[in-house]
PDB file of N, CA and C in Angstrom:
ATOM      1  N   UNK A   1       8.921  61.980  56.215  1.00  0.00           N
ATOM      2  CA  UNK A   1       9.305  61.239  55.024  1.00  0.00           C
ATOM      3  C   UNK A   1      10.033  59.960  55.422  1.00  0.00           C
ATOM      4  N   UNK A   2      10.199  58.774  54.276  1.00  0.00           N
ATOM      5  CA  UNK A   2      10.519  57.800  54.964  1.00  0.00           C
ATOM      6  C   UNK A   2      12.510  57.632  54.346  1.00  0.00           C
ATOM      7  N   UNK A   3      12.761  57.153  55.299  1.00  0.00           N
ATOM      8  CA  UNK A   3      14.264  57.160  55.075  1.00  0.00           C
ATOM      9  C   UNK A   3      15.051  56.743  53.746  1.00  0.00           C
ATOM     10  N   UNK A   4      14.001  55.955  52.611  1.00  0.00           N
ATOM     11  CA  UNK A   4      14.488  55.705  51.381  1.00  0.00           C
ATOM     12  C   UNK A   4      14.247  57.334  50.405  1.00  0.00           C
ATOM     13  N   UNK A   5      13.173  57.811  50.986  1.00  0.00           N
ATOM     14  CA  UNK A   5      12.386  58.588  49.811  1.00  0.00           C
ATOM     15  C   UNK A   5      13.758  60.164  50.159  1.00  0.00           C
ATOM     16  N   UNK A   6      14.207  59.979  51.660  1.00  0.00           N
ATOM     17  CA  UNK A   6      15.199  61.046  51.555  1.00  0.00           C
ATOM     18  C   UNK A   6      16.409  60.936  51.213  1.00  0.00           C
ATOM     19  N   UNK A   7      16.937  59.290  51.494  1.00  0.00           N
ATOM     20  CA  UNK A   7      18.353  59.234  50.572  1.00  0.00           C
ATOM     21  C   UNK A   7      18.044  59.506  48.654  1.00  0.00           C
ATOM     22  N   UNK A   8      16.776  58.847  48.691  1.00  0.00           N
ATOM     23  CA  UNK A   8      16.758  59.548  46.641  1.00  0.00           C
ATOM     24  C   UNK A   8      16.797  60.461  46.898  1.00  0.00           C
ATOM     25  N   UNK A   9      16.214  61.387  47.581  1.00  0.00           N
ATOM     26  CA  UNK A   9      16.419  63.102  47.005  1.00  0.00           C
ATOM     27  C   UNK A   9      17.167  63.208  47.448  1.00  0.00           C
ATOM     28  N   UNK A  10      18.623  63.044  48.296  1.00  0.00           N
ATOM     29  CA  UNK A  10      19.751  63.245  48.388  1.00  0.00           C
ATOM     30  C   UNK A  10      21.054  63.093  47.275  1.00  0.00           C
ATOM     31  N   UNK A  11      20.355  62.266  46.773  1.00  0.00           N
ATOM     32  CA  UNK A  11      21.364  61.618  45.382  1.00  0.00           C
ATOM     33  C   UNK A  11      20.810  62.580  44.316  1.00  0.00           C
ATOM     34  N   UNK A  12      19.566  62.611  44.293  1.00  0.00           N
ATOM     35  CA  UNK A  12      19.077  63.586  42.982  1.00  0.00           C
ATOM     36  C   UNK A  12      19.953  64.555  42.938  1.00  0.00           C
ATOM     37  N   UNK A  13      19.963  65.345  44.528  1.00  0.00           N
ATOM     38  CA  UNK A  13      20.116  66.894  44.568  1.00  0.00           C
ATOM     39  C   UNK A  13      22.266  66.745  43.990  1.00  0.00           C
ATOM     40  N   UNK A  14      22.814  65.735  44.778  1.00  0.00           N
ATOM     41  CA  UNK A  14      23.823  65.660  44.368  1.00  0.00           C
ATOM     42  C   UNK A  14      24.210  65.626  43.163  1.00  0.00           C
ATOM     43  N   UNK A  15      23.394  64.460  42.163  1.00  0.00           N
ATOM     44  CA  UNK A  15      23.769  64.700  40.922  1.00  0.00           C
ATOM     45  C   UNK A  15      23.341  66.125  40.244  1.00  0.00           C
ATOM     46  N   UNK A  16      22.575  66.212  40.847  1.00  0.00           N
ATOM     47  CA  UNK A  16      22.403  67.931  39.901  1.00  0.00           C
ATOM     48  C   UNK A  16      23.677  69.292  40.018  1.00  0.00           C
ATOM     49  N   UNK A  17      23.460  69.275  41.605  1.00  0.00           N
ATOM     50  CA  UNK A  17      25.119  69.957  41.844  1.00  0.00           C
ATOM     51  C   UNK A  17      26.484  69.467  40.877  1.00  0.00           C
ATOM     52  N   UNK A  18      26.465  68.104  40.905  1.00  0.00           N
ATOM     53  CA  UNK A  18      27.569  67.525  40.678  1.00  0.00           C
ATOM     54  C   UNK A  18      27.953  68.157  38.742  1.00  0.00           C
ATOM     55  N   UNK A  19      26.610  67.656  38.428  1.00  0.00           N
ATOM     56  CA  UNK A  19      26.919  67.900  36.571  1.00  0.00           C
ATOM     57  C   UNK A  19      26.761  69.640  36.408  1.00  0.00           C
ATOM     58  N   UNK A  20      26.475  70.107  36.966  1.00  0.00           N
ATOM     59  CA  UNK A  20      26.716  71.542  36.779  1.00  0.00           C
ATOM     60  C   UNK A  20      27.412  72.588  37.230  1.00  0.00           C
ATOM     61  N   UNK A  21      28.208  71.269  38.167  1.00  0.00           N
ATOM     62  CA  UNK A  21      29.322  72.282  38.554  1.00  0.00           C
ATOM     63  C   UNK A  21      30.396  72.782  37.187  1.00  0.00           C
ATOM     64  N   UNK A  22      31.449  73.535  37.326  1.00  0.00           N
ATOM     65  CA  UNK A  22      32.362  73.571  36.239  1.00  0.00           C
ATOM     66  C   UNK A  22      31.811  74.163  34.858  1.00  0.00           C
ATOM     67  N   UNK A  23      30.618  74.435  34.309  1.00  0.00           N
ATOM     68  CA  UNK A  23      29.801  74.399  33.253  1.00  0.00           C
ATOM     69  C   UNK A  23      29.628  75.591  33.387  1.00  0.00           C
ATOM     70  N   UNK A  24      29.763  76.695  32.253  1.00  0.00           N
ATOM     71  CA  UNK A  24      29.147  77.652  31.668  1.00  0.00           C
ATOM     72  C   UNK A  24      27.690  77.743  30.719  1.00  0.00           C
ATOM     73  N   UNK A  25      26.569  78.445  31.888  1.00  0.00           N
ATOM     74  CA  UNK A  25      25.325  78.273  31.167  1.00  0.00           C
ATOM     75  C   UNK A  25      25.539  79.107  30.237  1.00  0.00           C
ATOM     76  N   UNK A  26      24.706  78.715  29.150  1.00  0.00           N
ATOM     77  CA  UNK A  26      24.753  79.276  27.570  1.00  0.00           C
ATOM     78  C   UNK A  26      26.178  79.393  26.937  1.00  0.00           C
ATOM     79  N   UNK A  27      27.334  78.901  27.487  1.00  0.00           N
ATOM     80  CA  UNK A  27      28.571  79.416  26.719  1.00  0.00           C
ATOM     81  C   UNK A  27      28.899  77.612  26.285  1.00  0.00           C
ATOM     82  N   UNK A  28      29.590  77.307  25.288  1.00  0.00           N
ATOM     83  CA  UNK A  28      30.499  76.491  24.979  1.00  0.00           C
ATOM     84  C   UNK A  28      31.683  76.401  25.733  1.00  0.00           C
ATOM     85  N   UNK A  29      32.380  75.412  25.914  1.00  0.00           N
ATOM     86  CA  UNK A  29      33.705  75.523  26.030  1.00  0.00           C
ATOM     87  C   UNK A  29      35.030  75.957  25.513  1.00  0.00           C
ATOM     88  N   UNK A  30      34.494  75.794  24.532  1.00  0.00           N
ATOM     89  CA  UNK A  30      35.572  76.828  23.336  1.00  0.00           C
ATOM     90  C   UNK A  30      35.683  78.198  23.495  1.00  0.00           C
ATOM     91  N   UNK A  31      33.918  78.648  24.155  1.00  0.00           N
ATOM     92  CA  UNK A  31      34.037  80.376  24.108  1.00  0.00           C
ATOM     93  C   UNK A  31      34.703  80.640  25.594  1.00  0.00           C
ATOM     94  N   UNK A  32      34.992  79.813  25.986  1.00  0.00           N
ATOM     95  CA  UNK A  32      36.151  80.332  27.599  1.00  0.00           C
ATOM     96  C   UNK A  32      37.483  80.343  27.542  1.00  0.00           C
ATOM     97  N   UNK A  33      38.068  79.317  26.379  1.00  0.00           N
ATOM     98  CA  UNK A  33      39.356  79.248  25.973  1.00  0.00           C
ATOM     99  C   UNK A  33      39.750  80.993  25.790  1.00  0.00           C
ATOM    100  N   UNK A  34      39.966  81.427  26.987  1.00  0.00           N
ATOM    101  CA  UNK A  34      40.646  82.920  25.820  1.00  0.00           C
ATOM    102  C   UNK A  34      42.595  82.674  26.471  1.00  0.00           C
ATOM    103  N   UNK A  35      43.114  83.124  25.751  1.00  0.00           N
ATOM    104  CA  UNK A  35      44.584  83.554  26.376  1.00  0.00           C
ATOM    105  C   UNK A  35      44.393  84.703  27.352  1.00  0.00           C
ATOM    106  N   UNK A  36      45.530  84.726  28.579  1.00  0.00           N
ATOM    107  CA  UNK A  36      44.912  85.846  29.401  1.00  0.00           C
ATOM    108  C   UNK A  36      45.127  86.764  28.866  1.00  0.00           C
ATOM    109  N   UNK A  37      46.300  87.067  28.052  1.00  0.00           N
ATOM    110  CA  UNK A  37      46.659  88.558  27.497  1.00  0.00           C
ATOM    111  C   UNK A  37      45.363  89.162  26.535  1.00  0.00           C
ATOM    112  N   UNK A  38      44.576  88.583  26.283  1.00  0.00           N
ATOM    113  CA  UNK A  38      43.314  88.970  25.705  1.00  0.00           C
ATOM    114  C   UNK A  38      41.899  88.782  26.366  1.00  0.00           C
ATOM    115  N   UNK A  39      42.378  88.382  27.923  1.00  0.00           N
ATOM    116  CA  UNK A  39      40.549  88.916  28.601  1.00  0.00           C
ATOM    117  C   UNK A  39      40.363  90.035  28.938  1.00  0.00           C
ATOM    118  N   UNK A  40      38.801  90.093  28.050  1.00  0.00           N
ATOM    119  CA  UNK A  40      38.527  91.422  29.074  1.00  0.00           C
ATOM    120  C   UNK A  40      37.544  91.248  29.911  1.00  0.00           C
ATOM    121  N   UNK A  41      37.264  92.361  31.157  1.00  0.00           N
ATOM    122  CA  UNK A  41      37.030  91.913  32.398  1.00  0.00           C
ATOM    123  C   UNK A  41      35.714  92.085  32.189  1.00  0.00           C
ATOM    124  N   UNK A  42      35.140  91.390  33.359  1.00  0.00           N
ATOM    125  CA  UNK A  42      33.362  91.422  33.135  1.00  0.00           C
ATOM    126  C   UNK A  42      33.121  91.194  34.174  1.00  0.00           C
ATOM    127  N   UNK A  43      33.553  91.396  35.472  1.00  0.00           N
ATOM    128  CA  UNK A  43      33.176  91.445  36.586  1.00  0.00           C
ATOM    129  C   UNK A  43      33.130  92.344  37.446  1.00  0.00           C
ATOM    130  N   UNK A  44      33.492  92.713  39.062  1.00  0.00           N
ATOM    131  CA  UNK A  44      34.264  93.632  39.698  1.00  0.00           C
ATOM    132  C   UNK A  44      34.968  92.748  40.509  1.00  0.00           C
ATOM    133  N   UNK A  45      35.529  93.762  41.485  1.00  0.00           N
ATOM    134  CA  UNK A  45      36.435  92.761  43.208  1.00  0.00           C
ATOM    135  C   UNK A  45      35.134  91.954  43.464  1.00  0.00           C
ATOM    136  N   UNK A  46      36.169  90.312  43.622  1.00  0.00           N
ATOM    137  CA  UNK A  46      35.727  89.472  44.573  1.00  0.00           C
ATOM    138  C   UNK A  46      33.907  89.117  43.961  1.00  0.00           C
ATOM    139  N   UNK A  47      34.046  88.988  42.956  1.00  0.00           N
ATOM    140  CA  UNK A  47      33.100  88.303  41.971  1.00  0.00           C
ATOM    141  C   UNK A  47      33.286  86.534  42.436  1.00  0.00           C
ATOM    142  N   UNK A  48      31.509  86.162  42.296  1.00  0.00           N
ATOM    143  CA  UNK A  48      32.099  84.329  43.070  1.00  0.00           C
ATOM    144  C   UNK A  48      31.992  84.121  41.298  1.00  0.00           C
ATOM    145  N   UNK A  49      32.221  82.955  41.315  1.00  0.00           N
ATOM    146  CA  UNK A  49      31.663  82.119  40.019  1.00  0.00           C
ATOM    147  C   UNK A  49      30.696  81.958  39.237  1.00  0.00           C
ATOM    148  N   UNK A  50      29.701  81.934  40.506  1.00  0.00           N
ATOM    149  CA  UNK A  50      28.274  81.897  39.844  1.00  0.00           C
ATOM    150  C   UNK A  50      27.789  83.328  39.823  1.00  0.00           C
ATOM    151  N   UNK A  51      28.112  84.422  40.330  1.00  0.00           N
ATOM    152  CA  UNK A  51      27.990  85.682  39.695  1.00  0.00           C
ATOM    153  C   UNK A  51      28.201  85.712  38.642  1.00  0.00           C
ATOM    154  N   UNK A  52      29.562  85.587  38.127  1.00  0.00           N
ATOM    155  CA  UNK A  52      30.196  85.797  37.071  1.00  0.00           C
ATOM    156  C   UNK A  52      29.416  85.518  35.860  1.00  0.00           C
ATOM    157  N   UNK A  53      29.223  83.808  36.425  1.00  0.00           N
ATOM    158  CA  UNK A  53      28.578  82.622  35.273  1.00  0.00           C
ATOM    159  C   UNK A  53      27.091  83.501  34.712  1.00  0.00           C
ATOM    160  N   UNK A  54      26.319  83.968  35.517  1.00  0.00           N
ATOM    161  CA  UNK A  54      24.921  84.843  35.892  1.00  0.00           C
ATOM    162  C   UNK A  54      24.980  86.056  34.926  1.00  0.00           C
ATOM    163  N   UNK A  55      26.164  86.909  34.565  1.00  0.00           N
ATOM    164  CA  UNK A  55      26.331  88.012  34.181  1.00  0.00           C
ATOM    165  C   UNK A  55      27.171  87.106  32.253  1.00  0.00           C
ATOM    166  N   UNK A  56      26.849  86.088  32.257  1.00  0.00           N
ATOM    167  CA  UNK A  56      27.288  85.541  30.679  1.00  0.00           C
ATOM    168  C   UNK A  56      28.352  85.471  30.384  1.00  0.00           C
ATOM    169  N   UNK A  57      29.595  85.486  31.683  1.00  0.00           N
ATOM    170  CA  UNK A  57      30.905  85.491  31.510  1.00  0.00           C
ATOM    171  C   UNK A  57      31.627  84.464  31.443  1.00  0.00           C
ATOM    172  N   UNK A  58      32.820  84.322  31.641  1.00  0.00           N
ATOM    173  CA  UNK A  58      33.525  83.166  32.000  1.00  0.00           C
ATOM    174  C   UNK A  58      34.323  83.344  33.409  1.00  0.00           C
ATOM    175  N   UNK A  59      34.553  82.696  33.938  1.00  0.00           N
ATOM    176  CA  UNK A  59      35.357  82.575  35.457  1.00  0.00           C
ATOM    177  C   UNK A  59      36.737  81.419  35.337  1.00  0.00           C
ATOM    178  N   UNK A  60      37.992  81.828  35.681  1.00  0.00           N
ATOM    179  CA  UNK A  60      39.413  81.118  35.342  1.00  0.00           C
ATOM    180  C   UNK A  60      39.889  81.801  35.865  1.00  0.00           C
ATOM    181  N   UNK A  61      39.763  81.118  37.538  1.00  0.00           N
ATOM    182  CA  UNK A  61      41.037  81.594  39.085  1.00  0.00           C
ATOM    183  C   UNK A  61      42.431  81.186  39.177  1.00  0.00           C
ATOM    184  N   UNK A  62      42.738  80.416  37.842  1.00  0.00           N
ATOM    185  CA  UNK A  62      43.457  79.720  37.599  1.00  0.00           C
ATOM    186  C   UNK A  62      45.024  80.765  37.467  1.00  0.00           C
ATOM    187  N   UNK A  63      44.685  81.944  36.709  1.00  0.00           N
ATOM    188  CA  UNK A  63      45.793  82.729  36.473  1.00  0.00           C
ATOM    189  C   UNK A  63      45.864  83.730  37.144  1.00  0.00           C
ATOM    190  N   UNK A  64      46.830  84.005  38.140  1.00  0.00           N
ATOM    191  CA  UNK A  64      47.019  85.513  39.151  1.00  0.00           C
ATOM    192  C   UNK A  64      47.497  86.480  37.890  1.00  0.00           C
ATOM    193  N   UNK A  65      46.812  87.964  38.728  1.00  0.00           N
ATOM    194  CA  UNK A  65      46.673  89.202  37.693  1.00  0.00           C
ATOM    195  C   UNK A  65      46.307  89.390  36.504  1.00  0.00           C
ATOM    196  N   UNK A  66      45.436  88.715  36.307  1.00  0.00           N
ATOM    197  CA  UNK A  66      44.368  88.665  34.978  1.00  0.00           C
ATOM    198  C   UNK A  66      43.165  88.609  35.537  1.00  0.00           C
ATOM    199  N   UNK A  67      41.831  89.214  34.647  1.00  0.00           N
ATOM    200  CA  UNK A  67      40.575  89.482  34.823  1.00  0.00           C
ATOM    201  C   UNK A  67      40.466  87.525  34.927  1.00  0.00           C
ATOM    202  N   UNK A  68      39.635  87.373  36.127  1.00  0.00           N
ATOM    203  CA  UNK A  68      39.210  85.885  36.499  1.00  0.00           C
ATOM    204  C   UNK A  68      37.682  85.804  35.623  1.00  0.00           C
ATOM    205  N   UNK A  69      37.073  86.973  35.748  1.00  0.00           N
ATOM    206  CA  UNK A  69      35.581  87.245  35.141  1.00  0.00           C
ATOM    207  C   UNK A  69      35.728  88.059  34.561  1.00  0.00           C
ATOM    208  N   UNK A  70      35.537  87.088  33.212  1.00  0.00           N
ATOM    209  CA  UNK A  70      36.183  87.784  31.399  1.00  0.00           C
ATOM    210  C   UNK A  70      35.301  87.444  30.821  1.00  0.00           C
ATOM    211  N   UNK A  71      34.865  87.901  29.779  1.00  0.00           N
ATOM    212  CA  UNK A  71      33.606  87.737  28.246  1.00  0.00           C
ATOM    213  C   UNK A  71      34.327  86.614  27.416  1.00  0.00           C
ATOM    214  N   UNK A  72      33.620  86.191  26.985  1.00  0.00           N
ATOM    215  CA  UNK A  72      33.579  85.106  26.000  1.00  0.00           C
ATOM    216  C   UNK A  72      33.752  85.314  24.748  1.00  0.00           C
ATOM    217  N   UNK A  73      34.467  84.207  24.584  1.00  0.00           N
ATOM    218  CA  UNK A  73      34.356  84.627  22.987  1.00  0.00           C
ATOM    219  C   UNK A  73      33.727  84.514  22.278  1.00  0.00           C
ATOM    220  N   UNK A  74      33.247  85.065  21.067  1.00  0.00           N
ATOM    221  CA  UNK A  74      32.502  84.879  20.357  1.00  0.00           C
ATOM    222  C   UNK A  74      32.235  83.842  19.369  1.00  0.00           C
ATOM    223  N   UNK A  75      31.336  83.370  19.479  1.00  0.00           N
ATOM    224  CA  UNK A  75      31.385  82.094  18.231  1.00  0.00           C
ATOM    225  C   UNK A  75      30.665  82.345  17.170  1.00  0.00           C
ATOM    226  N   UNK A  76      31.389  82.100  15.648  1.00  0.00           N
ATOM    227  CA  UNK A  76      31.129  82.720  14.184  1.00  0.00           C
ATOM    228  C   UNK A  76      30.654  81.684  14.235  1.00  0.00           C
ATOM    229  N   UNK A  77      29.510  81.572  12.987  1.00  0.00           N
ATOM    230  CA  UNK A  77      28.579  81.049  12.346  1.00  0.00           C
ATOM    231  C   UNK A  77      29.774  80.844  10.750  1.00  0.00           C
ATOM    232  N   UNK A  78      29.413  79.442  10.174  1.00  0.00           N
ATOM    233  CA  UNK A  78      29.657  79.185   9.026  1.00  0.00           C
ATOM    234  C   UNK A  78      29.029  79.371   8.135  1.00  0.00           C
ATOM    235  N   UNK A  79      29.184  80.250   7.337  1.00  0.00           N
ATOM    236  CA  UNK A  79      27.030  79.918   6.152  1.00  0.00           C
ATOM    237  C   UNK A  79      27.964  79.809   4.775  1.00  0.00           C
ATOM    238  N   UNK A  80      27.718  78.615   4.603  1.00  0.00           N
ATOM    239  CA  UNK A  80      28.409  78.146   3.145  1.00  0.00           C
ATOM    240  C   UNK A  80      26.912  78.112   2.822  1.00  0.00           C
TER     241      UNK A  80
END
């Protein structure tokens, strides 16, 4: 390959890593907001992120002794 055609796919592959890092597939951001005193766990020991993310959870290493891989919350529907 020639040395332009591999720096683009170097940048591609980066931006793809890059915007999906941090991101919960299928969840909102709102449905990760939980308080810790109300996660419940959805993982086991030593769950990575993208396990977690894989199994529809949320991941937040952020707080020691709380479930890191917790369920989401649920998001209600309005029907006026």
């Amino acid at each position: 390959m020639e040395p332009r055609v591999l720096w683009l796919l170097a940048v591609v592959l980066a931006l793809g890593f890059s915007s999906s890092a941090g991101e919960f597939v299928g969840l909102s951001a709102s449905q990760c907001t939980v308080p810790a005193k109300d996660r419940v766990d959805c993982g086991y020991p030593k769950v990575t992120p993208e396990q977690c993310n894989n199994r529809g959870c949320c991941f937040d290493s952020s707080i020691p002794r709380v479930p890191w891989c917790f369920k989401p919350l649920q998001e209600t529907e309005c029907k006026f």
